[in-house]
PDB file of N, CA and C in Angstrom:
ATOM      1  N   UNK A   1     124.539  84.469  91.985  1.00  0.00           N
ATOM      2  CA  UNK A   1     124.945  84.196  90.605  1.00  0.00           C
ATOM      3  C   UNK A   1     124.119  83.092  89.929  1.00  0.00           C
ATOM      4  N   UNK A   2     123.430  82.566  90.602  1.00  0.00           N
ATOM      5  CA  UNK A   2     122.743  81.410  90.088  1.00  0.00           C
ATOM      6  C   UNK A   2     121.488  81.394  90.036  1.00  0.00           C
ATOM      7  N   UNK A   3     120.743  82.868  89.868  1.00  0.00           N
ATOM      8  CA  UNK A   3     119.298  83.252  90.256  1.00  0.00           C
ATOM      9  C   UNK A   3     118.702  82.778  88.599  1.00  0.00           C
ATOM     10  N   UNK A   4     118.950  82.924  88.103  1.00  0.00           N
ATOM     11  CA  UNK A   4     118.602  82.439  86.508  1.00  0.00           C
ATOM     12  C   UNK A   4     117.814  81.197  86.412  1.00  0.00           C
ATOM     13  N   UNK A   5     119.368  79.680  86.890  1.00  0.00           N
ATOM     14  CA  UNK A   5     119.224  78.735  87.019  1.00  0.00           C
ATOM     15  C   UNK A   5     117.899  78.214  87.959  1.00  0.00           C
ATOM     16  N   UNK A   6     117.960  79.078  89.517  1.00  0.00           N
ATOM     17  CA  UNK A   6     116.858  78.821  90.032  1.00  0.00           C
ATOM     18  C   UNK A   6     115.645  78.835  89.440  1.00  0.00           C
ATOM     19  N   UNK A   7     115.570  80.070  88.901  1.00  0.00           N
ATOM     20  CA  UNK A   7     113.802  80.576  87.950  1.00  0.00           C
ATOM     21  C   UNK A   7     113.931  79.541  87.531  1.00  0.00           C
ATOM     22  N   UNK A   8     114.575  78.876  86.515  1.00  0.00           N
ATOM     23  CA  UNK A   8     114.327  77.684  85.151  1.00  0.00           C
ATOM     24  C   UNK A   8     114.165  76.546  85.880  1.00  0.00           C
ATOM     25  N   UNK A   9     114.589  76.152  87.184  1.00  0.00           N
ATOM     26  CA  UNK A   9     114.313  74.907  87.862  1.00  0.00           C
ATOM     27  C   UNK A   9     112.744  74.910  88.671  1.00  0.00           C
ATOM     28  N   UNK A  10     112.296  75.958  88.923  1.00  0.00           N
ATOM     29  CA  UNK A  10     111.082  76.316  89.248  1.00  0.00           C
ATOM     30  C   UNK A  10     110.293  76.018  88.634  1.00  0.00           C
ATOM     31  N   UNK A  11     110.011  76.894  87.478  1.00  0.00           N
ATOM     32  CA  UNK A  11     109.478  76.873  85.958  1.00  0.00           C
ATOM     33  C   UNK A  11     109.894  75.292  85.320  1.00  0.00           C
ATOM     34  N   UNK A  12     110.704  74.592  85.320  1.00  0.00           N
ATOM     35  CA  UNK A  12     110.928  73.461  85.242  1.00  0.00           C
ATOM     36  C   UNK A  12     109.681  72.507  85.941  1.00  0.00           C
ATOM     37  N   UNK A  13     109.860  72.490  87.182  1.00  0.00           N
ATOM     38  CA  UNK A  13     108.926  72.159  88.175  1.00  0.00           C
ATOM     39  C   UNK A  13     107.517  72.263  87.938  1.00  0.00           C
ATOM     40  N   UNK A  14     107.195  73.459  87.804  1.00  0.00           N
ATOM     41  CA  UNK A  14     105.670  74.067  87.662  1.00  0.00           C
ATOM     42  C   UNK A  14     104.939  73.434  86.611  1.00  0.00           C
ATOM     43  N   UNK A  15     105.556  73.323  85.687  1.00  0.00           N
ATOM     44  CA  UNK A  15     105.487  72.804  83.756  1.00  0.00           C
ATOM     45  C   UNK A  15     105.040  71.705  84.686  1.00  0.00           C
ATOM     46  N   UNK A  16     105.731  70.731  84.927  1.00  0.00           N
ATOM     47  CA  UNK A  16     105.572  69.699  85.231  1.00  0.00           C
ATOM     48  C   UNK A  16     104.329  69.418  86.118  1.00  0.00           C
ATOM     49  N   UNK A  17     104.337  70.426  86.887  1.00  0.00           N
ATOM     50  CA  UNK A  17     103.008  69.678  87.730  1.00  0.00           C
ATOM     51  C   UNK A  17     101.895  70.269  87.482  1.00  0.00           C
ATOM     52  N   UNK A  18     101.661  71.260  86.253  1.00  0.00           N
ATOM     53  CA  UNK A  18     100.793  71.810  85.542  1.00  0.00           C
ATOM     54  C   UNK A  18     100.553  70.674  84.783  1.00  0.00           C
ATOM     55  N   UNK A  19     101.222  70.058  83.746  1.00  0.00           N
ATOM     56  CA  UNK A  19     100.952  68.985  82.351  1.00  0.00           C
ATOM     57  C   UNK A  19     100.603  67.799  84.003  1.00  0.00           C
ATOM     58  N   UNK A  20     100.825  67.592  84.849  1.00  0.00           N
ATOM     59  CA  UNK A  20     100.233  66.370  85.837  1.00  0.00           C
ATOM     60  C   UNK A  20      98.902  66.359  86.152  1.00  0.00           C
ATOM     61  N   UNK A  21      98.907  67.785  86.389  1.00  0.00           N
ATOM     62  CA  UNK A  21      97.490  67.697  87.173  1.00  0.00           C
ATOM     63  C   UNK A  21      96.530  67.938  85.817  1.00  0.00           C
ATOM     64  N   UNK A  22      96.972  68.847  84.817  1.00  0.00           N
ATOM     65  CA  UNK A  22      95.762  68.576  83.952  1.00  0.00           C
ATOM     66  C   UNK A  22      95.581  67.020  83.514  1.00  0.00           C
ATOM     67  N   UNK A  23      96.014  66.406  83.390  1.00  0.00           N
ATOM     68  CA  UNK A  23      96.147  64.964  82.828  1.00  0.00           C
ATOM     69  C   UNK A  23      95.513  64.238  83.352  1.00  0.00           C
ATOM     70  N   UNK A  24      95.997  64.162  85.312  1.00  0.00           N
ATOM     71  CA  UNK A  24      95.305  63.242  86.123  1.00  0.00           C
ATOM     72  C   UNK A  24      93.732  63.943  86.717  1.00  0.00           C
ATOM     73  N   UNK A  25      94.013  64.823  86.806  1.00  0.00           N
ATOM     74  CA  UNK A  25      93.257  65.657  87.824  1.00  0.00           C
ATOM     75  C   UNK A  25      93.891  65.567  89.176  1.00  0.00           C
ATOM     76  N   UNK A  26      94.781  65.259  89.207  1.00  0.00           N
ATOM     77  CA  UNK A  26      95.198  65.516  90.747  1.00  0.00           C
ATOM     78  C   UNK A  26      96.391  65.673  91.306  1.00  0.00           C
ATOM     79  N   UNK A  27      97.168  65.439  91.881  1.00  0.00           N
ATOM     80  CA  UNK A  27      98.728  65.705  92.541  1.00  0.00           C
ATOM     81  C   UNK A  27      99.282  64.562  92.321  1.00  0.00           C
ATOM     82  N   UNK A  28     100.398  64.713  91.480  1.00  0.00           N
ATOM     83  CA  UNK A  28     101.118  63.760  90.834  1.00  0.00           C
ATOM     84  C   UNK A  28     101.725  63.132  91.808  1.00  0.00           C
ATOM     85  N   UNK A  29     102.252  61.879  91.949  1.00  0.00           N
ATOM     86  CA  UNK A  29     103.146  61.365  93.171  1.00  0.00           C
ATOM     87  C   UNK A  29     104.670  62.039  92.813  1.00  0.00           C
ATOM     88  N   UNK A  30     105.758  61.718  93.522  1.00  0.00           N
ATOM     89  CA  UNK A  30     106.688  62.195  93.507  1.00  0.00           C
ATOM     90  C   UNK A  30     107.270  61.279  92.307  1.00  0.00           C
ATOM     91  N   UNK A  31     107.846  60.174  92.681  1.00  0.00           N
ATOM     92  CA  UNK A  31     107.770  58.873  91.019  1.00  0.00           C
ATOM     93  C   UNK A  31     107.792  59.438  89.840  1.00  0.00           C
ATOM     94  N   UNK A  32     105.815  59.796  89.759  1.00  0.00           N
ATOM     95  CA  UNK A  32     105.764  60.409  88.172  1.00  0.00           C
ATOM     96  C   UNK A  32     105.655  61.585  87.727  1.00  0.00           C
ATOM     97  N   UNK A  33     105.973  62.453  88.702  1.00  0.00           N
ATOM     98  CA  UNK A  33     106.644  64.066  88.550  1.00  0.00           C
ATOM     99  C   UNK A  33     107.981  64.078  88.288  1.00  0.00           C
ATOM    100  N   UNK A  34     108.661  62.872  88.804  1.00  0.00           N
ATOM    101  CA  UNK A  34     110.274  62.989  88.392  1.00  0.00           C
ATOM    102  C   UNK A  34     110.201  62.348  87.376  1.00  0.00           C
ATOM    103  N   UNK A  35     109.482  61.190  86.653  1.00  0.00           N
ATOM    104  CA  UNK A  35     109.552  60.854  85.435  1.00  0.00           C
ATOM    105  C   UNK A  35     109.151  62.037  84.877  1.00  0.00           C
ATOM    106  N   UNK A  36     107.824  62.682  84.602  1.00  0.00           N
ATOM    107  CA  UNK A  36     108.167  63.173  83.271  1.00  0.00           C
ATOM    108  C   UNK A  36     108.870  64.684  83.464  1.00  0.00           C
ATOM    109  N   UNK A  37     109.488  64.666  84.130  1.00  0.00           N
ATOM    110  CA  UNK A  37     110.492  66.056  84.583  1.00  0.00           C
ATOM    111  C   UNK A  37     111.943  65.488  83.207  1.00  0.00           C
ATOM    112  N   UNK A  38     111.737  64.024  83.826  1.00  0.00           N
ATOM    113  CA  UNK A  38     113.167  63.671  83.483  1.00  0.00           C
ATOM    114  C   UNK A  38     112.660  63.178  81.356  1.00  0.00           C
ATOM    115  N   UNK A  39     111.455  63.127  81.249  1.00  0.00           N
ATOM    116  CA  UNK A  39     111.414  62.707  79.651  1.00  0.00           C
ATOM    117  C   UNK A  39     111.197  63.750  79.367  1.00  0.00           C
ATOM    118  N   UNK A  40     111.086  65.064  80.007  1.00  0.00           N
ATOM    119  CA  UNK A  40     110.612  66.406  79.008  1.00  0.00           C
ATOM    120  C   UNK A  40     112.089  67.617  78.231  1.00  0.00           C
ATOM    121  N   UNK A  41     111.683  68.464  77.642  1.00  0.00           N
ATOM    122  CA  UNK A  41     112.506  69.661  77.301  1.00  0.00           C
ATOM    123  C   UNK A  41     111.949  70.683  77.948  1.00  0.00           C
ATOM    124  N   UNK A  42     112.762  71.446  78.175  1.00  0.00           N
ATOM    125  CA  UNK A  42     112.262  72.651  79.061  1.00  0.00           C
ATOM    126  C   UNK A  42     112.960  73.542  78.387  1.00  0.00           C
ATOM    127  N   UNK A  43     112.716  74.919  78.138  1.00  0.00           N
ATOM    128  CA  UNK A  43     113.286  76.031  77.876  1.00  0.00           C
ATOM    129  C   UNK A  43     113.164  77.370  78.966  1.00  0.00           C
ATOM    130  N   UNK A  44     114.375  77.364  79.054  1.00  0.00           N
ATOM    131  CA  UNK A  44     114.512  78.379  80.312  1.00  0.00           C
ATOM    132  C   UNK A  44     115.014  80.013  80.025  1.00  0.00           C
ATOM    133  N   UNK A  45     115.057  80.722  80.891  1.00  0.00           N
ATOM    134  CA  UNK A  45     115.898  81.717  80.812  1.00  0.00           C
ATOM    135  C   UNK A  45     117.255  81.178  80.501  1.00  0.00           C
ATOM    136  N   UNK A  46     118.109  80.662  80.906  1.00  0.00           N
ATOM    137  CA  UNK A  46     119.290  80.544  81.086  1.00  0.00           C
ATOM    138  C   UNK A  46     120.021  79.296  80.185  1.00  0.00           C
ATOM    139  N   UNK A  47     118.669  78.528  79.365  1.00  0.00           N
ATOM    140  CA  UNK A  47     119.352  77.445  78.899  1.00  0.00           C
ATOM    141  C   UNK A  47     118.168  76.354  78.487  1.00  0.00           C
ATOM    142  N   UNK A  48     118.392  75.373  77.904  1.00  0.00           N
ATOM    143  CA  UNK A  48     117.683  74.706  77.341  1.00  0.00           C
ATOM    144  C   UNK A  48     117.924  73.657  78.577  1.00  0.00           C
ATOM    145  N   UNK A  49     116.646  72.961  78.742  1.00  0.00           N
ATOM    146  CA  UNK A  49     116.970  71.444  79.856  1.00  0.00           C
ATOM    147  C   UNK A  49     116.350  70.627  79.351  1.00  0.00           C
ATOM    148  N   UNK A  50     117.587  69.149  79.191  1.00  0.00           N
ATOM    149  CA  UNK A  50     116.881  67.735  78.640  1.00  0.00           C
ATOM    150  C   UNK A  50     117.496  66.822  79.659  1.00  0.00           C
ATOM    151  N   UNK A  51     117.304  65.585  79.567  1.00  0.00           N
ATOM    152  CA  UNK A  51     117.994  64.746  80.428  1.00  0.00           C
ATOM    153  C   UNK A  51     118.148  63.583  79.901  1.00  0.00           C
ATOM    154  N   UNK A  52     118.943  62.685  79.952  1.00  0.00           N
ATOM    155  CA  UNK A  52     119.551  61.210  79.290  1.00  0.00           C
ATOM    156  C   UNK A  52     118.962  60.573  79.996  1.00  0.00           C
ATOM    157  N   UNK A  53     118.909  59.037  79.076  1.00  0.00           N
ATOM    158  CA  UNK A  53     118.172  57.732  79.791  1.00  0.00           C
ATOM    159  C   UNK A  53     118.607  57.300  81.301  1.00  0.00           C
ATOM    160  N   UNK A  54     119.515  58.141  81.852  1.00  0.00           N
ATOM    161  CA  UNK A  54     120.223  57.844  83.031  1.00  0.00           C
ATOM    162  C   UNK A  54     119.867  59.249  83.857  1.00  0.00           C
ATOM    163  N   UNK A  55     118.501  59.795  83.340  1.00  0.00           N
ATOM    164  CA  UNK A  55     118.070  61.069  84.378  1.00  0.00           C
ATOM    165  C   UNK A  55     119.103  62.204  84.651  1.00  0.00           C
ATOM    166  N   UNK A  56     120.471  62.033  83.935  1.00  0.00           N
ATOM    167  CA  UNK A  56     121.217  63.212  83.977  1.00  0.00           C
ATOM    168  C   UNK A  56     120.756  64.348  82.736  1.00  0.00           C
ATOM    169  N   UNK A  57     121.395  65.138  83.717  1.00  0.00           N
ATOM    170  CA  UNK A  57     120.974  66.944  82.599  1.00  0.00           C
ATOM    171  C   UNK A  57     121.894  66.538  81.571  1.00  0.00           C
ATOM    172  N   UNK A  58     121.737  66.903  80.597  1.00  0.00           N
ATOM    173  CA  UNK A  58     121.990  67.068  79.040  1.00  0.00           C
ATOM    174  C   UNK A  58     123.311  68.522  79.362  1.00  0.00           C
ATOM    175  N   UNK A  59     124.309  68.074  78.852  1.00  0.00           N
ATOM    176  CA  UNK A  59     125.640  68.876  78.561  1.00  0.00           C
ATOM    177  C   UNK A  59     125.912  69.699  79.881  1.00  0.00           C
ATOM    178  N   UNK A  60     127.286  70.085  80.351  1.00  0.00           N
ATOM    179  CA  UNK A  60     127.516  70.244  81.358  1.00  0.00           C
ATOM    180  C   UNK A  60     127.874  71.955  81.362  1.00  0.00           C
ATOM    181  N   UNK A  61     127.561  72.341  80.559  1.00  0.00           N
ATOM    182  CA  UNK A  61     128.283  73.554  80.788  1.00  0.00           C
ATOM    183  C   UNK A  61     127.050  74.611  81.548  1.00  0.00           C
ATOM    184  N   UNK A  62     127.231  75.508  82.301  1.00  0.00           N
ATOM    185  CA  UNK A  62     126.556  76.718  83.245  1.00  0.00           C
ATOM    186  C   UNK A  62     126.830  78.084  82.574  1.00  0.00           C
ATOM    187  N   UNK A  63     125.997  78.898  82.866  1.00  0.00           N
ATOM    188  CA  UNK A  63     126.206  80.319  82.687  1.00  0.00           C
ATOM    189  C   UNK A  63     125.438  80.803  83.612  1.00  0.00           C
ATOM    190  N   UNK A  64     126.454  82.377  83.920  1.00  0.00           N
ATOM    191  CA  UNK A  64     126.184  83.079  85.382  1.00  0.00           C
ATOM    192  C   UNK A  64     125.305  84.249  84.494  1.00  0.00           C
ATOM    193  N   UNK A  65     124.838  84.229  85.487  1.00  0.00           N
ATOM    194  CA  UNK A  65     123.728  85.891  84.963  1.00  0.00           C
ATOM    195  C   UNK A  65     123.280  86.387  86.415  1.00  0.00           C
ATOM    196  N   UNK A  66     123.683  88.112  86.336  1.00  0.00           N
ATOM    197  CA  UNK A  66     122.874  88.658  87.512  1.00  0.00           C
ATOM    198  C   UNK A  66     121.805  89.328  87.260  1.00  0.00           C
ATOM    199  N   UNK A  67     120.772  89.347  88.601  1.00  0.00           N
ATOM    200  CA  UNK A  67     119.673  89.805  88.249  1.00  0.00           C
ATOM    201  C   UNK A  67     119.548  91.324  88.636  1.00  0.00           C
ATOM    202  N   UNK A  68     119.201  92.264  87.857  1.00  0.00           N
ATOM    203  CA  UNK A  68     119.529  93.189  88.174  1.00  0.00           C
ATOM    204  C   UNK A  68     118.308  94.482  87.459  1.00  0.00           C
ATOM    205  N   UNK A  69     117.767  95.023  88.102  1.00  0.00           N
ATOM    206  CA  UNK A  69     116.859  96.153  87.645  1.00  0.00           C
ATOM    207  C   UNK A  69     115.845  95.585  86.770  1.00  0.00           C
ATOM    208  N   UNK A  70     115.337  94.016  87.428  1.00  0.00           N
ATOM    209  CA  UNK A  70     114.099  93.743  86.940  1.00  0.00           C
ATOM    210  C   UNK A  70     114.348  92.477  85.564  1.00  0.00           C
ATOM    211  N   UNK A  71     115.811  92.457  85.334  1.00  0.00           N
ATOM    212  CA  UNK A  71     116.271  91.727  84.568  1.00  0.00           C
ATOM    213  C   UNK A  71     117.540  90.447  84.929  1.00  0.00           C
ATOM    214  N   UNK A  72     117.584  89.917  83.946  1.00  0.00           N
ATOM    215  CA  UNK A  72     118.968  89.062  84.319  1.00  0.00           C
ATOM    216  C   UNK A  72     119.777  89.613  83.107  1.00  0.00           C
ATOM    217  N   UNK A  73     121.098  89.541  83.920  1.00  0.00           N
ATOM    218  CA  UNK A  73     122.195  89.965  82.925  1.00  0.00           C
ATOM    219  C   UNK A  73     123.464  88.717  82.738  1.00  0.00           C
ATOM    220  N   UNK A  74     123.308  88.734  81.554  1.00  0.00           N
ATOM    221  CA  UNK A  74     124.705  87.929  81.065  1.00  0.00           C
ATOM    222  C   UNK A  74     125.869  88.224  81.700  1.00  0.00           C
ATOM    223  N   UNK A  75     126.547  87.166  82.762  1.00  0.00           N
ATOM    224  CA  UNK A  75     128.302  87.271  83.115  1.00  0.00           C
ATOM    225  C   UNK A  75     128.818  86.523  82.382  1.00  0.00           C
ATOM    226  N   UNK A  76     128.527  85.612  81.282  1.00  0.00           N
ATOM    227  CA  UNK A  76     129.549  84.748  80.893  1.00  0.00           C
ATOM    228  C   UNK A  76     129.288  83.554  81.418  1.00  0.00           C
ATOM    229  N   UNK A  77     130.400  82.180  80.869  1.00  0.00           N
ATOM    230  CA  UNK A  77     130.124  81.263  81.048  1.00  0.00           C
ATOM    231  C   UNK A  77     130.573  81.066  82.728  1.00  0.00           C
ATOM    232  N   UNK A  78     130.089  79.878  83.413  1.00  0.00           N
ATOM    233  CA  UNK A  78     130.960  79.751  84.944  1.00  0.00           C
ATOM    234  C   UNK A  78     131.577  78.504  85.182  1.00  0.00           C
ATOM    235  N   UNK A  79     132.893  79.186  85.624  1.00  0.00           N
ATOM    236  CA  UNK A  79     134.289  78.561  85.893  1.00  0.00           C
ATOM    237  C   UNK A  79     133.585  76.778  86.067  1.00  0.00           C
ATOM    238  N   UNK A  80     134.739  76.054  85.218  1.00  0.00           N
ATOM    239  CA  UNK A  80     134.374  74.600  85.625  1.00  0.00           C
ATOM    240  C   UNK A  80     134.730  74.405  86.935  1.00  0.00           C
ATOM    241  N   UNK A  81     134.079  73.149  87.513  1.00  0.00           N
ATOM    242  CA  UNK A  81     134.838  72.754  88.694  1.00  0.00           C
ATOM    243  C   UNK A  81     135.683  71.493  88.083  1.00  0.00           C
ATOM    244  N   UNK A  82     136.703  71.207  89.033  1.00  0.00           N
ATOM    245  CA  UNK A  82     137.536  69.824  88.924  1.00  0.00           C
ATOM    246  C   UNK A  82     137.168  68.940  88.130  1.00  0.00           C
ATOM    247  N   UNK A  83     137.860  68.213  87.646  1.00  0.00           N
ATOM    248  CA  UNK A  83     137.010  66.834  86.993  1.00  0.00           C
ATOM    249  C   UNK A  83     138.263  65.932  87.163  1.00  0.00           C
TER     250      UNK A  83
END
């Protein structure tokens, strides 16, 4: 149920160490791959990703999507947990 989210954290990732290495020329340390992971916007399949001055994701809500015949399909939003 969470194959969506994965792609966009990937693709999240990749962005990131694509805009690193063109910049530096070389393999970003871990440090400043998580900085600018954490100052960028990302647009995903499944959702937009930002993060607050405190490195948390931007709004809490999830959506399930299955992947299915080459696509992802909309289930709706997914169940909160506890708070």
């Amino acid at each position: 149920p969470w194959a969506a989210e994965a792609h966009d954290a990937a693709g999240l990732v990749i962005a990131a160490l694509t805009a690193a290495a063109g910049t530096a020329g070389k393999r970003p340390t871990r440090a400043a791959l998580v900085a600018r992971i954490a100052a960028s916007t990302y647009t995903g399949i499944s959702r937009t990703y930002a993060f607050d001055d405190d490195r948390m994701l931007v709004a809490d809500d999830a959506h399930l999507y299955r992947a299915e015949q080459g696509r992802y399909r909309y289930l709706g939003a997914a169940p909160k947990t506890g708070t």
